[in-house]
Protein backbone atom coordinates (compact mmCIF):
# COMPACT_ATOMS: atom_id res chain seq x y z
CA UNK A 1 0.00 0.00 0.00
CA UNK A 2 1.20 3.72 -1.16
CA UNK A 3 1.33 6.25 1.34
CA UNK A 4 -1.35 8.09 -0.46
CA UNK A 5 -3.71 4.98 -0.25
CA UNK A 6 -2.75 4.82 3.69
CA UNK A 7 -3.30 8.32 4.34
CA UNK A 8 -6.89 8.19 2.79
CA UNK A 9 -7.39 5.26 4.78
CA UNK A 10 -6.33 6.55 8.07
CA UNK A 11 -8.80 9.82 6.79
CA UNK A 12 -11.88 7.80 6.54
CA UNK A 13 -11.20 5.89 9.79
CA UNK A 14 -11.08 9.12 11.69
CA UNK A 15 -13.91 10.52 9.89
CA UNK A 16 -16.19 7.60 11.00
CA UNK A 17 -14.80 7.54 14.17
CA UNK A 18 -15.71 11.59 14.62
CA UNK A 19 -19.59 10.92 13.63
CA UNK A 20 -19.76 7.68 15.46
CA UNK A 21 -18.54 10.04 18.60
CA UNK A 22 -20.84 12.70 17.93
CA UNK A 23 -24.05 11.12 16.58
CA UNK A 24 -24.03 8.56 19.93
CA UNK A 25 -22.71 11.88 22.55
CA UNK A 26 -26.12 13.34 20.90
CA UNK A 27 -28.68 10.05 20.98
CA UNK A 28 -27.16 9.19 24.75
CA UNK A 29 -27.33 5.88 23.54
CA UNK A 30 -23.73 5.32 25.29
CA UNK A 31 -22.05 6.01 28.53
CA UNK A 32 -18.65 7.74 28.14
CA UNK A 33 -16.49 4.78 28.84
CA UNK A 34 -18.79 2.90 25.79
CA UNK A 35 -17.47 5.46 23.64
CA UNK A 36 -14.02 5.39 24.20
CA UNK A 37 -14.14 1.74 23.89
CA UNK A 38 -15.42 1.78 20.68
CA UNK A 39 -13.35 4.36 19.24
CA UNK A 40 -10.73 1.92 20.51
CA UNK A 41 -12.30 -1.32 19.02
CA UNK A 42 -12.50 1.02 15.82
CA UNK A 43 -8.64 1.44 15.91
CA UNK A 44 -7.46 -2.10 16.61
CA UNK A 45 -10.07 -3.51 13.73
CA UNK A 46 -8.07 -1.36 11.84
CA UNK A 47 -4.63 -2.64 12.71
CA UNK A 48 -5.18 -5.61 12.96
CA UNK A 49 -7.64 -6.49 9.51
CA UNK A 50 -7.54 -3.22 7.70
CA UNK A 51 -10.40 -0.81 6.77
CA UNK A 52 -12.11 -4.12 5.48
CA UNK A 53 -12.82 -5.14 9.22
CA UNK A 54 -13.40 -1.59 10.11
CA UNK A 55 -16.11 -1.18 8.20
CA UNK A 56 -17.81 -4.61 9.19
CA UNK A 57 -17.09 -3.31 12.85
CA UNK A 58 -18.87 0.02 12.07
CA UNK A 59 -21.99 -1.94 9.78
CA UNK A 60 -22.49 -4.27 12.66
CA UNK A 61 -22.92 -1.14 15.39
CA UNK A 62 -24.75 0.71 13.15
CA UNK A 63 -27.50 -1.83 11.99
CA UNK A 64 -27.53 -3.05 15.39
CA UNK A 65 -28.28 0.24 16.67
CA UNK A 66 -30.88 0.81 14.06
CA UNK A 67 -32.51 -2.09 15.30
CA UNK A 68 -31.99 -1.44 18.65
CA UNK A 69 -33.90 1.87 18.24
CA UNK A 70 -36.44 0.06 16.03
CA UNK A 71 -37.33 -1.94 18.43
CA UNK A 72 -37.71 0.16 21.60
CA UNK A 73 -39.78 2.43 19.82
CA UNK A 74 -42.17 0.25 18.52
CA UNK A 75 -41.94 -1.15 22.39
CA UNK A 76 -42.38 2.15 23.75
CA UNK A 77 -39.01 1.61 25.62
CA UNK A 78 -35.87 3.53 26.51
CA UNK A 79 -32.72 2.71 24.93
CA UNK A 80 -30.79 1.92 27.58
CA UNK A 81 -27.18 3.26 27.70
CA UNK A 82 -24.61 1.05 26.19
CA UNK A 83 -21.51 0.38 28.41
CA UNK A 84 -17.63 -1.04 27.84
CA UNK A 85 -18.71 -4.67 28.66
CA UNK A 86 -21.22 -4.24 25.98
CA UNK A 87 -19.05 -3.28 23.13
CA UNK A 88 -16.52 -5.47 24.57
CA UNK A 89 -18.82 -8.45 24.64
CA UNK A 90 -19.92 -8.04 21.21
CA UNK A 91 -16.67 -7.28 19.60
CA UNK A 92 -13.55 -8.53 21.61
CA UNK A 93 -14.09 -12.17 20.12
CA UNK A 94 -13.87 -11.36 16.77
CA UNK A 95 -11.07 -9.21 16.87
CA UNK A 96 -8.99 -12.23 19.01
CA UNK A 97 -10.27 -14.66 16.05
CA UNK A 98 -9.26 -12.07 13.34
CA UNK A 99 -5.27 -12.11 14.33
CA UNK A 100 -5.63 -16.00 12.48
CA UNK A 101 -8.72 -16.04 10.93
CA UNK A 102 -10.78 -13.74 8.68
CA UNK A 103 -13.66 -15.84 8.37
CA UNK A 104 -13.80 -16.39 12.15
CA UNK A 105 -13.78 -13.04 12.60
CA UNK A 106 -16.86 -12.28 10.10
CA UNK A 107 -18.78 -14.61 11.89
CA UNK A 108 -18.11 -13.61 15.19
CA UNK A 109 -19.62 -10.06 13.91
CA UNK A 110 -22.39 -12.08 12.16
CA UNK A 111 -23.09 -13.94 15.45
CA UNK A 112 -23.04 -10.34 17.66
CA UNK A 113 -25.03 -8.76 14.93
CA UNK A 114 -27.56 -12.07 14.79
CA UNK A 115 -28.21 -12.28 18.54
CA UNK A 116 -29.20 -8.37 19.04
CA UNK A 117 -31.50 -8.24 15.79
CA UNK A 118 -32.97 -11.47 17.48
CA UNK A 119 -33.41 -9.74 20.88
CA UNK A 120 -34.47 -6.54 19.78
CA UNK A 121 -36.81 -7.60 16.63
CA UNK A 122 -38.30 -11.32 18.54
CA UNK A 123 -39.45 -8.88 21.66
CA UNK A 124 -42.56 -7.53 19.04
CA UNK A 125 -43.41 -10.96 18.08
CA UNK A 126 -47.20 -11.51 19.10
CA UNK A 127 -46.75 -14.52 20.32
CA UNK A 128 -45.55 -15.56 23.36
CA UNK A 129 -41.37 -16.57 23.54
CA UNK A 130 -40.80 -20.08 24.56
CA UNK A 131 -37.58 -20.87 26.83
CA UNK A 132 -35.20 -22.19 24.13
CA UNK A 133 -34.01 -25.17 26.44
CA UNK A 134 -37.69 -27.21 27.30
CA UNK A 135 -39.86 -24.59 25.07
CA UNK A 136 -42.32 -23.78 27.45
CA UNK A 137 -43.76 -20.59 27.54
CA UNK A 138 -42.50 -17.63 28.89
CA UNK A 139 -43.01 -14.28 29.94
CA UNK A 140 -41.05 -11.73 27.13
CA UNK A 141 -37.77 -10.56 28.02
CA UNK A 142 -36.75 -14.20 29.83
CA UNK A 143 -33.30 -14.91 29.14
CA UNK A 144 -32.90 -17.96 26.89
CA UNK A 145 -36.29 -17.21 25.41
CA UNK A 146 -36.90 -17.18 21.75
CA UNK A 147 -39.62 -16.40 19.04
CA UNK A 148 -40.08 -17.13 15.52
CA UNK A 149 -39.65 -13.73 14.45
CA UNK A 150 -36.90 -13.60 16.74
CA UNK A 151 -35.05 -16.42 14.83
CA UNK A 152 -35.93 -14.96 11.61
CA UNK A 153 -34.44 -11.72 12.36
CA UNK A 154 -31.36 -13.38 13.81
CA UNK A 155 -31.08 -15.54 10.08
CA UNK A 156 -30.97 -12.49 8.46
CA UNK A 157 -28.24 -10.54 10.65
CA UNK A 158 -25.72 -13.22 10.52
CA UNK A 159 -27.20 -12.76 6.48
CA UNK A 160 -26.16 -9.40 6.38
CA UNK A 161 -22.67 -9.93 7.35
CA UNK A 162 -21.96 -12.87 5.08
CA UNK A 163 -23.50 -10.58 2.45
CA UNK A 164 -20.36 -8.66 2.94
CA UNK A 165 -18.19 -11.32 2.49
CA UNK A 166 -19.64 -12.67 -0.36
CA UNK A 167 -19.69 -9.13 -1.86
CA UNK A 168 -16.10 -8.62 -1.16
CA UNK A 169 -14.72 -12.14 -2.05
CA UNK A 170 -17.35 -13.94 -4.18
CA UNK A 171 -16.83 -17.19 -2.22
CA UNK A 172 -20.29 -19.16 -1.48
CA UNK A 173 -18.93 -21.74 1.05
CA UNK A 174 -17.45 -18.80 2.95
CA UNK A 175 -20.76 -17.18 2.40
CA UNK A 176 -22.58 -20.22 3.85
CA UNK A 177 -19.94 -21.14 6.70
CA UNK A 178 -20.56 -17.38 8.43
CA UNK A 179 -24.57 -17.59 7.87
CA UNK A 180 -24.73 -21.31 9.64
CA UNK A 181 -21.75 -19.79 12.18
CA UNK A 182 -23.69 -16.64 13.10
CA UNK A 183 -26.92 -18.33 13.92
CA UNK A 184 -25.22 -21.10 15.97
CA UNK A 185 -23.83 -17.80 17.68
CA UNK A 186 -27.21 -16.14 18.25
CA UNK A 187 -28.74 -19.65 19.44
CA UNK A 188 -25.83 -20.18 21.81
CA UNK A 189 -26.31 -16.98 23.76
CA UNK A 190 -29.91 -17.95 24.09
CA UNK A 191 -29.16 -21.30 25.41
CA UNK A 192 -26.26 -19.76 27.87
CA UNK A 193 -28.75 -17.47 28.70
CA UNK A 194 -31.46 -19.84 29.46
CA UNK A 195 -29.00 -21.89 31.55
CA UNK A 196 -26.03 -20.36 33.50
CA UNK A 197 -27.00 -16.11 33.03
CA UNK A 198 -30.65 -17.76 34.76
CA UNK A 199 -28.42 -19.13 37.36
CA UNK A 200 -26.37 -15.73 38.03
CA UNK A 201 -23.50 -17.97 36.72
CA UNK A 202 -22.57 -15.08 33.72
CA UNK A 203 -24.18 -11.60 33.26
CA UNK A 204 -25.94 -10.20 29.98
CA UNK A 205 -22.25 -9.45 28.76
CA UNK A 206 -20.43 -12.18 29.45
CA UNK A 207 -23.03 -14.40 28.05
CA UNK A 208 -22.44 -12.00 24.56
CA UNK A 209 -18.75 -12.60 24.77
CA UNK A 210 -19.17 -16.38 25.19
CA UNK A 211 -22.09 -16.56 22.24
CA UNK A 212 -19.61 -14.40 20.05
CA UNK A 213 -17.04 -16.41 20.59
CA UNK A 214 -18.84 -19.65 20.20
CA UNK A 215 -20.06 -18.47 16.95
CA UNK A 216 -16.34 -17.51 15.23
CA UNK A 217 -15.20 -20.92 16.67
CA UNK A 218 -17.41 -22.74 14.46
CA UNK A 219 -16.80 -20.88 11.22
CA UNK A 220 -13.01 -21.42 12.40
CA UNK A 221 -13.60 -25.27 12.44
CA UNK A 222 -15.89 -25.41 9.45
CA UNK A 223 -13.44 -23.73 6.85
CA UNK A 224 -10.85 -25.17 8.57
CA UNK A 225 -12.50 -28.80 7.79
CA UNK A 226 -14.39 -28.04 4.53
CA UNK A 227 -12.13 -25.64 2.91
């Protein structure tokens, strides 16, 4: 890369970086400490993957705040502010997974981007959520429970971010491997939810992190073993 190709880079970074700052200091839809650790996040997606993973970074947070906000409204709720252990437990996978693997990484984001679309989206479902473990019926906002339009919406995050691979590197089984690996994601944080956040074992975050994780480990094992 030229230096004039880095510069513009290094531009566009901080230009995103600047509205992300400013547009979220405006909604209140983070604490100061969330900011500064997603400027950060910003920065090391950077290093470490390029303005490719940047801008996958900044898609997920911005169609998952979109949804977010979609969501409460039509709820009538308050966006609640977002802290460090929630961009950290969305994120910090991925970028761990992205120092070896790109498709890992992808996932991870489709995963993140799966499970809040899922959450957000699934609580307007008319129909009551079932507890993803025995699928008995539960009162909304259970952790661990699921709807149909809650799964739906979850497909089609983890779709969106395989979209972008696919767009970038024409490569179906890729494609395919972060779709299967971001759902398994989003159903993995219900399931840890239903079981050990229920138990006060792991918190709303931690459960994330786990779920994100889970979710780049099997695209990591599936290209590894298919590809």
């Amino acid at each position: 890369m030229n230096y004039m190709s880095q510069l513009t880079e290094i531009i566009i970074l901080l230009v995103f970086l600047a509205l992300f700052t400013l547009i979220v200091l405006k909604k209140k839809n983070y604490d100061i400490e969330g900011i500064l650790t997603g400027n950060i996040i910003g920065i090391a997606s950077y290093l470490l993957g390029g303005l490719t993973a940047f801008m996958v970074i900044a898609y997920f947070f911005g169609i998952g705040e979109i949804g977010t906000i979609y969501g409460r409204s039509k709820r009538k709720e308050k966006h609640e502010k977002r802290s460090t252990g929630n961009v950290l437990g969305n994120s910090l996978p991925s970028l761990i997974f992205l120092l070896f693997s790109p498709i890992a990484f992808f996932a991870g984001i489709a995963g993140a981007l799966a499970d809040t679309l899922a959450a957000e989206i699934g609580m307007l479902s008319k129909k009551k959520p079932v507890l993803i473990t025995n699928f008995k019926k539960v009162y909304r906002g259970t952790d661990g429970a699921v709807t149909a339009l809650g799964l739906i919406a979850s497909i089609i995050g983890a779709g969106l971010i395989a979209l972008i691979h696919y767009g970038l590197f024409r490569n179906i089984n890729y494609f395919l491997i972060i779709l299967v690996a971001g759902f398994i994601g989003s159903i993995a944080d219900s399931y840890l939810g239903a079981t050990l956040q229920r138990k006060g074992l792991l918190n709303n975050n931690s459960v994330n992190f786990f779920a994100t994780a889970i979710g780049a480990a099997v695209a990591f094992i599936l290209s590894w073993r298919i590809i």
